[in-house]
Every structure is written in C-alpha cells, then in structure tokens.
C-alpha atoms as a PDB file:
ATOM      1  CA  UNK A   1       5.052 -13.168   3.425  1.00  0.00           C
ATOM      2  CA  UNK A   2       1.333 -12.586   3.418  1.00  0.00           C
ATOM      3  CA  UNK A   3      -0.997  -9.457   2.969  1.00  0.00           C
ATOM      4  CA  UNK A   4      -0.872  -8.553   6.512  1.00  0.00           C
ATOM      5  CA  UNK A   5       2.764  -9.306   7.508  1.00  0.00           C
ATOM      6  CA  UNK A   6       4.848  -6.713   9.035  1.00  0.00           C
ATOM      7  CA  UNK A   7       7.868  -4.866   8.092  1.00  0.00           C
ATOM      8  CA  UNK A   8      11.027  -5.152   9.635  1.00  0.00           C
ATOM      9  CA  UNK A   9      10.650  -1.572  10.261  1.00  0.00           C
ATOM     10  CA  UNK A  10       6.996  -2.423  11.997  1.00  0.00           C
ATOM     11  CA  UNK A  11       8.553  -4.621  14.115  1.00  0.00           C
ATOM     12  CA  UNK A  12      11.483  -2.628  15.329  1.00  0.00           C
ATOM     13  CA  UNK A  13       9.401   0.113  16.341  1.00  0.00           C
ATOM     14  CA  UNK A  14       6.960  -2.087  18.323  1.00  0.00           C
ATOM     15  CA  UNK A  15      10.029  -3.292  20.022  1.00  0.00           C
ATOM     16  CA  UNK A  16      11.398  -0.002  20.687  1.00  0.00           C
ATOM     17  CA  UNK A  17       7.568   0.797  22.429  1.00  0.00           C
ATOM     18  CA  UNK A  18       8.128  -1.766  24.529  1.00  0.00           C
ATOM     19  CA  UNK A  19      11.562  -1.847  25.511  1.00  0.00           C
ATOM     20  CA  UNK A  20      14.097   0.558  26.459  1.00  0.00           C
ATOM     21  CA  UNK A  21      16.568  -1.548  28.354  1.00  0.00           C
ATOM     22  CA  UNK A  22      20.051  -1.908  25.790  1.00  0.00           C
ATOM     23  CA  UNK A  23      21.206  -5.279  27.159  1.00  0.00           C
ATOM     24  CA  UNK A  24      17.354  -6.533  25.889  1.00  0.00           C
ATOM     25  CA  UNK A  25      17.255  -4.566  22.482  1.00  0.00           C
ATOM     26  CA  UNK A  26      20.613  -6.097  21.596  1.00  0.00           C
ATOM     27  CA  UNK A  27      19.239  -9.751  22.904  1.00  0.00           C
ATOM     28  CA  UNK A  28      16.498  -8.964  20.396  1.00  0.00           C
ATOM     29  CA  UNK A  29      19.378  -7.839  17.436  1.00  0.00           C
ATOM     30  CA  UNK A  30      20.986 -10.997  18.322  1.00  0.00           C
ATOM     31  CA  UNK A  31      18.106 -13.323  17.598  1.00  0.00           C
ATOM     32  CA  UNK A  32      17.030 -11.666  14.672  1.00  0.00           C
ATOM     33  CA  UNK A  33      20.694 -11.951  12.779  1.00  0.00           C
ATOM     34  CA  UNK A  34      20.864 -15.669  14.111  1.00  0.00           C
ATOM     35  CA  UNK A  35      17.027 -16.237  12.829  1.00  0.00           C
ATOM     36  CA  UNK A  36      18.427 -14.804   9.499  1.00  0.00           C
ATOM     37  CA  UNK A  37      21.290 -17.060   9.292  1.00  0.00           C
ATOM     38  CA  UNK A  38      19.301 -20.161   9.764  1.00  0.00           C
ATOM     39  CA  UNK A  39      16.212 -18.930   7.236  1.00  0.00           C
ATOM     40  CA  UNK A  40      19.317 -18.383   4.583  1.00  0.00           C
ATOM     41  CA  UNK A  41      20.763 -21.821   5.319  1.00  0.00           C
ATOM     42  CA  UNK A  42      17.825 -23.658   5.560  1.00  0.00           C
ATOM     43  CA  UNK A  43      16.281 -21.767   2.103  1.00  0.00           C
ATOM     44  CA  UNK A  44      13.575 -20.348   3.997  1.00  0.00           C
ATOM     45  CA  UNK A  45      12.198 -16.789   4.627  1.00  0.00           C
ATOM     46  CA  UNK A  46      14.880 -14.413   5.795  1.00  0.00           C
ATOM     47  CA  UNK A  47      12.590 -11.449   6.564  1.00  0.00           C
ATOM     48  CA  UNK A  48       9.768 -13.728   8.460  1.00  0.00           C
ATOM     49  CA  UNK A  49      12.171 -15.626  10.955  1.00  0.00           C
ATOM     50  CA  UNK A  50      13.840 -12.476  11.592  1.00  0.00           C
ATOM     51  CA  UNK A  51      10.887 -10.642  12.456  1.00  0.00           C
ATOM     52  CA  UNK A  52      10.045 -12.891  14.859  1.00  0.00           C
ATOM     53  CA  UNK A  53      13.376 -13.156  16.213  1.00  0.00           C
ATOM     54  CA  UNK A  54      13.227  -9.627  17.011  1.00  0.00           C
ATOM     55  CA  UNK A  55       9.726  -9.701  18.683  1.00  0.00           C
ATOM     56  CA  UNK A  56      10.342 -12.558  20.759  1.00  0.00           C
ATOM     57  CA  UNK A  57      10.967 -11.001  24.008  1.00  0.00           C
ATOM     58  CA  UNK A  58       8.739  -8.000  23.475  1.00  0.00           C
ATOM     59  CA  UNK A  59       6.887  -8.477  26.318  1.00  0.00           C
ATOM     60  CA  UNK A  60       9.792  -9.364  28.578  1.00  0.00           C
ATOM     61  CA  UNK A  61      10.936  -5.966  29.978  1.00  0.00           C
ATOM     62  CA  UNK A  62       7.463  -4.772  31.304  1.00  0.00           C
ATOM     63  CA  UNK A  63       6.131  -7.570  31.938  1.00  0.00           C
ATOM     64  CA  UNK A  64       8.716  -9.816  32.734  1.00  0.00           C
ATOM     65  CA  UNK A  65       5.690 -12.064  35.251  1.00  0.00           C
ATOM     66  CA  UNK A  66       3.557 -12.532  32.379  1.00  0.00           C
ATOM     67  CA  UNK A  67       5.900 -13.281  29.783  1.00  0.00           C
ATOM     68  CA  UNK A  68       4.818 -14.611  26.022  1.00  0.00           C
ATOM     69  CA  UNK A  69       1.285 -14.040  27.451  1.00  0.00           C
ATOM     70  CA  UNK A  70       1.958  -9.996  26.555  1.00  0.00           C
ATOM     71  CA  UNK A  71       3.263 -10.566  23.873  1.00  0.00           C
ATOM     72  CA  UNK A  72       0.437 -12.761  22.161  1.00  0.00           C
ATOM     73  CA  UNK A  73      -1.904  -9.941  23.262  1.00  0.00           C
ATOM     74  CA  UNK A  74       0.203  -6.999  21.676  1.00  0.00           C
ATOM     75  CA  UNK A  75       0.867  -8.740  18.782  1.00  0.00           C
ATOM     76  CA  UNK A  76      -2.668  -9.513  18.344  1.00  0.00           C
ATOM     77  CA  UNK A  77      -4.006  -5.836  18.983  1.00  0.00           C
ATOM     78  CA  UNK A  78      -1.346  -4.670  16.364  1.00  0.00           C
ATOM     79  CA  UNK A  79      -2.724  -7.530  13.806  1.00  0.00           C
ATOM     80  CA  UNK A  80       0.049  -9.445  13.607  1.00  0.00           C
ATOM     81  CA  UNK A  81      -0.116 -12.647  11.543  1.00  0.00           C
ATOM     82  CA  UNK A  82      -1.325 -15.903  13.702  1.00  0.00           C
ATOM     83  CA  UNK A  83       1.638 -17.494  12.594  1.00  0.00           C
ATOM     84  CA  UNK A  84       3.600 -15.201  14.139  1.00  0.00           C
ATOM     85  CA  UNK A  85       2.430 -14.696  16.598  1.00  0.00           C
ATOM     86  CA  UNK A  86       2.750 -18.519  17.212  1.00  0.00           C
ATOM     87  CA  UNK A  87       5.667 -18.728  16.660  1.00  0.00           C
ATOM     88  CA  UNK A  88       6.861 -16.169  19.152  1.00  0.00           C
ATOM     89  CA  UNK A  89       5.081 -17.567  22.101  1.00  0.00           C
ATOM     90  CA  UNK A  90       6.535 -21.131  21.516  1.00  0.00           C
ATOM     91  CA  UNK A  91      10.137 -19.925  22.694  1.00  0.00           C
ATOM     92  CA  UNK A  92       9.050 -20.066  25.993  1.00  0.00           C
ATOM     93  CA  UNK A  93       7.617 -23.365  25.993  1.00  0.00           C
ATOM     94  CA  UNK A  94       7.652 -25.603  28.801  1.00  0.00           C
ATOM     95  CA  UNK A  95       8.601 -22.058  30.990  1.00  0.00           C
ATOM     96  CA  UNK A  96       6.022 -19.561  30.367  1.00  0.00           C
ATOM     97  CA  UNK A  97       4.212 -20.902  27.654  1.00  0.00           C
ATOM     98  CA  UNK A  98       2.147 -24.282  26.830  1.00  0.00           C
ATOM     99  CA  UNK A  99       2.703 -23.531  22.837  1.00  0.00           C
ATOM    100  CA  UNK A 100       5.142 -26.588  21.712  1.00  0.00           C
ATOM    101  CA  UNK A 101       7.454 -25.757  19.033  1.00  0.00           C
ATOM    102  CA  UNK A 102       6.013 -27.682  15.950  1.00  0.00           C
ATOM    103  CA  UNK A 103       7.987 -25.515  12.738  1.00  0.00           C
ATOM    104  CA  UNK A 104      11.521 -25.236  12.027  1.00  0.00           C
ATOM    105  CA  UNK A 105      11.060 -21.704  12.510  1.00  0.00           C
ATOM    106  CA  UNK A 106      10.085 -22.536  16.286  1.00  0.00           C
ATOM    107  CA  UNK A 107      12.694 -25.411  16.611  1.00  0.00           C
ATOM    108  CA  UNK A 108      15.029 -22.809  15.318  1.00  0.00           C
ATOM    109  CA  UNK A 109      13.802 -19.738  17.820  1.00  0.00           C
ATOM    110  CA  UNK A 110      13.820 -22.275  20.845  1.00  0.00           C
ATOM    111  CA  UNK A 111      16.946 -23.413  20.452  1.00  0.00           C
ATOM    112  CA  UNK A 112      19.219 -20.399  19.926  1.00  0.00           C
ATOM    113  CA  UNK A 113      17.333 -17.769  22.260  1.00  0.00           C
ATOM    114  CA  UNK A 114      19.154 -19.270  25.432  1.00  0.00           C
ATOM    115  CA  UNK A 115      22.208 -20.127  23.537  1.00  0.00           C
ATOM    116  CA  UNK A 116      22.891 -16.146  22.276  1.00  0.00           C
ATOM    117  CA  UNK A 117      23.443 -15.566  25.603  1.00  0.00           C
ATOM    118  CA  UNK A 118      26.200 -18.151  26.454  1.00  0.00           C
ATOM    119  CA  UNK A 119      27.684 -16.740  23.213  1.00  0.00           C
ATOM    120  CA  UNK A 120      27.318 -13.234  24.712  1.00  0.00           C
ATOM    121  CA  UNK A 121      29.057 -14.138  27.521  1.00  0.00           C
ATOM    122  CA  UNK A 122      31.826 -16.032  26.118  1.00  0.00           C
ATOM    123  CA  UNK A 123      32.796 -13.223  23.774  1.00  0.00           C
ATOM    124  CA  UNK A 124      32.816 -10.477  26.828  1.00  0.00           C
ATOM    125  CA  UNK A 125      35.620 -12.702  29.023  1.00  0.00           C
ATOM    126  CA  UNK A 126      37.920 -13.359  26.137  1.00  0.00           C
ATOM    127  CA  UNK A 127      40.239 -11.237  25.380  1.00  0.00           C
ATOM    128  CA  UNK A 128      39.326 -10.027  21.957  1.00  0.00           C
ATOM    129  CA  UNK A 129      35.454  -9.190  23.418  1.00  0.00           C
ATOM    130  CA  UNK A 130      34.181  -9.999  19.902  1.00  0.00           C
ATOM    131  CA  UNK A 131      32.095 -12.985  18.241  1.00  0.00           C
ATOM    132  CA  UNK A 132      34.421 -12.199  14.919  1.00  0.00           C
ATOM    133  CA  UNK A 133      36.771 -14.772  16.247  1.00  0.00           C
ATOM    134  CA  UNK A 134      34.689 -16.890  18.936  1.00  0.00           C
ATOM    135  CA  UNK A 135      34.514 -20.453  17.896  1.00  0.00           C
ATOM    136  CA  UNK A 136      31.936 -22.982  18.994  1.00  0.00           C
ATOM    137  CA  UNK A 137      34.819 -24.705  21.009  1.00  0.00           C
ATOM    138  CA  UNK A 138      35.276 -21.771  23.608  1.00  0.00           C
ATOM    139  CA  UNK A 139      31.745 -21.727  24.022  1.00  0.00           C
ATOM    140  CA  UNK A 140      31.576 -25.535  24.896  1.00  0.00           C
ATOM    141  CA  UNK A 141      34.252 -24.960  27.244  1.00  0.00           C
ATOM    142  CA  UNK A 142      32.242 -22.626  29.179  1.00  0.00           C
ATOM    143  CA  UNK A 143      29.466 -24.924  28.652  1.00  0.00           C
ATOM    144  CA  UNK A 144      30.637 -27.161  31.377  1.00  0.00           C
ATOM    145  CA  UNK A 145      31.012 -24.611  34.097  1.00  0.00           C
ATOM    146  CA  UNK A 146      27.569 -24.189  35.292  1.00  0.00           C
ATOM    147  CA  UNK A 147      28.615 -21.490  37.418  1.00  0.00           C
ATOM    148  CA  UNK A 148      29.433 -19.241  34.144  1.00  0.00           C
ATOM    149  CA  UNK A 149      26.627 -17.727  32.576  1.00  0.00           C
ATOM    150  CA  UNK A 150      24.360 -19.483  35.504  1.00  0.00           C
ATOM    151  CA  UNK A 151      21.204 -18.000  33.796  1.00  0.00           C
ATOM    152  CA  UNK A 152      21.362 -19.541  30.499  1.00  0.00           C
ATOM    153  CA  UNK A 153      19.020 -22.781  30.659  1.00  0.00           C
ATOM    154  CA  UNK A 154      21.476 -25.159  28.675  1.00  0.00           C
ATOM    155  CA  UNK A 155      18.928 -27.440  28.441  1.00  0.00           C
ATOM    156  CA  UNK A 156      16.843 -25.770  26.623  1.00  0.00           C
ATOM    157  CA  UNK A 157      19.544 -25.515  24.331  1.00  0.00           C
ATOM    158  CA  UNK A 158      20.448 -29.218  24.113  1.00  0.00           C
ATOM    159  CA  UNK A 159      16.441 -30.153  24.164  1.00  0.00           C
ATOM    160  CA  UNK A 160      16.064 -27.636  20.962  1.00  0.00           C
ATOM    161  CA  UNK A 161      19.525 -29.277  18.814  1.00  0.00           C
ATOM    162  CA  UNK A 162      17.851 -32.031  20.139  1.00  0.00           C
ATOM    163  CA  UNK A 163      14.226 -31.261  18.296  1.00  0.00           C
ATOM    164  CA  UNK A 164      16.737 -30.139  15.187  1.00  0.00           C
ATOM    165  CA  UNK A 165      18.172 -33.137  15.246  1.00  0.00           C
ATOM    166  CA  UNK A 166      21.887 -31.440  14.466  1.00  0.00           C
ATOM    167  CA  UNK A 167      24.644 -31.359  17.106  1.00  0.00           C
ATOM    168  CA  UNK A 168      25.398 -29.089  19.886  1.00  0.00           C
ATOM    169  CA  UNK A 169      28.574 -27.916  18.329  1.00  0.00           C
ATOM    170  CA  UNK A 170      26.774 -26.987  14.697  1.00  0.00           C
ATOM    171  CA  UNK A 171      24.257 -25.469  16.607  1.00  0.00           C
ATOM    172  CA  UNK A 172      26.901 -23.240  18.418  1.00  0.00           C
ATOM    173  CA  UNK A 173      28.414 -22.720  15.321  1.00  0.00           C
ATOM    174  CA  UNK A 174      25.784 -21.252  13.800  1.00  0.00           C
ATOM    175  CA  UNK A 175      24.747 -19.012  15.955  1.00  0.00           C
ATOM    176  CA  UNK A 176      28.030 -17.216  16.390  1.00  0.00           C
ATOM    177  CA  UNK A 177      28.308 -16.916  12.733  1.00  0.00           C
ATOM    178  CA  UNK A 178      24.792 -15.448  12.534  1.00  0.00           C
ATOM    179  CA  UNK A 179      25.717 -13.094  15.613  1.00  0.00           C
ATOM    180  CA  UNK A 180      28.853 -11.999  13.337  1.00  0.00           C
ATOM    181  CA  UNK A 181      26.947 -10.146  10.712  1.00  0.00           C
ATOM    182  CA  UNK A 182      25.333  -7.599  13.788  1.00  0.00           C
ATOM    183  CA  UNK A 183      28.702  -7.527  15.725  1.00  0.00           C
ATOM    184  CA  UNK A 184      29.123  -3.823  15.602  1.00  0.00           C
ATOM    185  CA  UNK A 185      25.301  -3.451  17.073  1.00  0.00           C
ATOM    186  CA  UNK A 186      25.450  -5.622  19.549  1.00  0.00           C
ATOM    187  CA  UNK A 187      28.807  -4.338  21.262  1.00  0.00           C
ATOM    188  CA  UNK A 188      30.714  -7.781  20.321  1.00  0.00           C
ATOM    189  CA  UNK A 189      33.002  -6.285  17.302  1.00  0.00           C
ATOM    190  CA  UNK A 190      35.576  -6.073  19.904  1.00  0.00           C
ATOM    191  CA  UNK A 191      38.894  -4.691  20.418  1.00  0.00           C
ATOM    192  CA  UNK A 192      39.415  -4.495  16.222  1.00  0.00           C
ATOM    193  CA  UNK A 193      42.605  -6.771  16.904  1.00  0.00           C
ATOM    194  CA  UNK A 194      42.970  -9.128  13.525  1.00  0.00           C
ATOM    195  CA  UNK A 195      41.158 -12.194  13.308  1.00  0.00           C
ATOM    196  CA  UNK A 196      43.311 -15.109  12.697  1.00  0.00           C
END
C-alpha cells in the first residue's frame, strides 16, 4: 500500500459517516470479507481489496440517484488513492458508472457485489439461516427462480465470472466461504445447529 493509503480503520469510519442503515453496513462487511478471500487466494493485497470492498457503496444510502458519482467525490475530498478510488466506481459499471473494470481487483468487486446478496438471501430461507453451511449448489438453485431475490442483477454476476474467466459455481463458492469468516457480523451465523 502506498504513502497515502488508508487504514481499515479510515475507511470504516468514513463508512459509518455516510451510512447508518444496518442491512447496507453489513452489505459493506460482506464485500470486504469476500474482497479478502479473493486478495488471499489470488496472492494479492488483503488490506487494499478489502478497503475498497468496504467503501464501495458509500455513497449509496444518501445518495442512492447519484450513485459511484458521490462516492468518487468523497473519496477524493478525503485523499483517497486514485486507484481506489477507481476501483470503487467501476462496480457500477454499465449502471451508474462509465468506469470499465480493467484489474482483477475490479473484475473481482464487480462480480461478487450482486452475488453477496443472492447469498444473503439464500442463507435467510434455509433453515439453518447461516452461510457456515450454505453451499454454492443451494444458491444455484435459487439462481433459476427469478422471482427470488428479484433485485440481484444475475447478470452482472455471470458477465463478471465471465471477465474472470472461472465458473459460476467457483465464483459462488467463493464468496460464501469469504462471507463465512464475518458470519457472526453480518447476522448469517445462524441458528448454532452443527455443520455437517
């Protein structure tokens, strides 16, 4: 990380200024842990692609119109790496944002930012209401309805494996087990009934 890069603790707290809705902040905790995951996997840097996994919706609670846009310009004030900054405003490309994801990092942020939220919503209808034992087939299962979870853009999802080049079902995969590690703060540890 460079000179100028901010701390995880930075970047909580500008979260935190911005955003007082739960359901968002633990969107935000759910990125960041699956950002993690893939910088760990893919031997790249942990606290960087989480940082920006937690930012990436900073904007989106009050000003949900002029989405990414906010979010450059906060970033920016606070003097926030270009990079970063970047980085963050590519998830929303092709919806609120011309910024095409070029980096892994972006691939990466792209693809799983819609997808954490079909994994949400898996986990809550099962019985267990926890990731710890959600497996990527349950989630494909749901896939197909497109009446469940009707806001999650799965082509986005399929567009960013796609830009990855690594299957849907990895993809899934991955994302659960970086969702695993904040289980407890995101309300998905569940019912504490043994994992098989």
């Amino acid at each position: 990380m460079g000179p100028n890069a901010p701390t995880r603790e930075q970047a909580f707290n500008l979260l935190a200024q911005y955003n007082t809705n739960e359901a968002l902040i633990k969107h935000a905790l759910s990125v960041e842990a699956v950002m993690r995951y893939f910088a760990r996997k893919r031997g790249e840097d942990e606290e960087k692609w989480g940082i920006i996994g937690l930012i990436h919706d900073l904007d989106y609670e009050q000003f949900p119109e002029e989405h990414c846009r906010k979010t450059e310009e906060i970033l920016k004030k606070n003097s926030w790496p270009q990079e970063y900054i970047r980085a963050a405003v590519s998830h929303g490309w092709g919806i609120c944002s011309d910024i095409e994801p070029q980096t892994e990092l972006e691939k990466v942020l792209y693809a799983v930012d819609e997808l954490t939220g079909l994994v949400v919503t898996t986990a809550l209808v099962r019985p267990s209401k926890s990731v710890l034992d959600l497996k990527a087939k349950s989630v494909k299962k749901k896939w197909k309805d497109k009446r469940f979870a009707a806001g999650v853009d799965r082509s986005i999802i399929e567009k960013g494996a796609e830009m990855l080049g690594v299957e849907l079902t990895e993809l899934i995969s991955d994302t659960i087990m970086g969702m695993r590690e904040v289980a407890e703060e995101i309300g998905l540890k569940g019912t504490g009934q043994p994992i098989n």
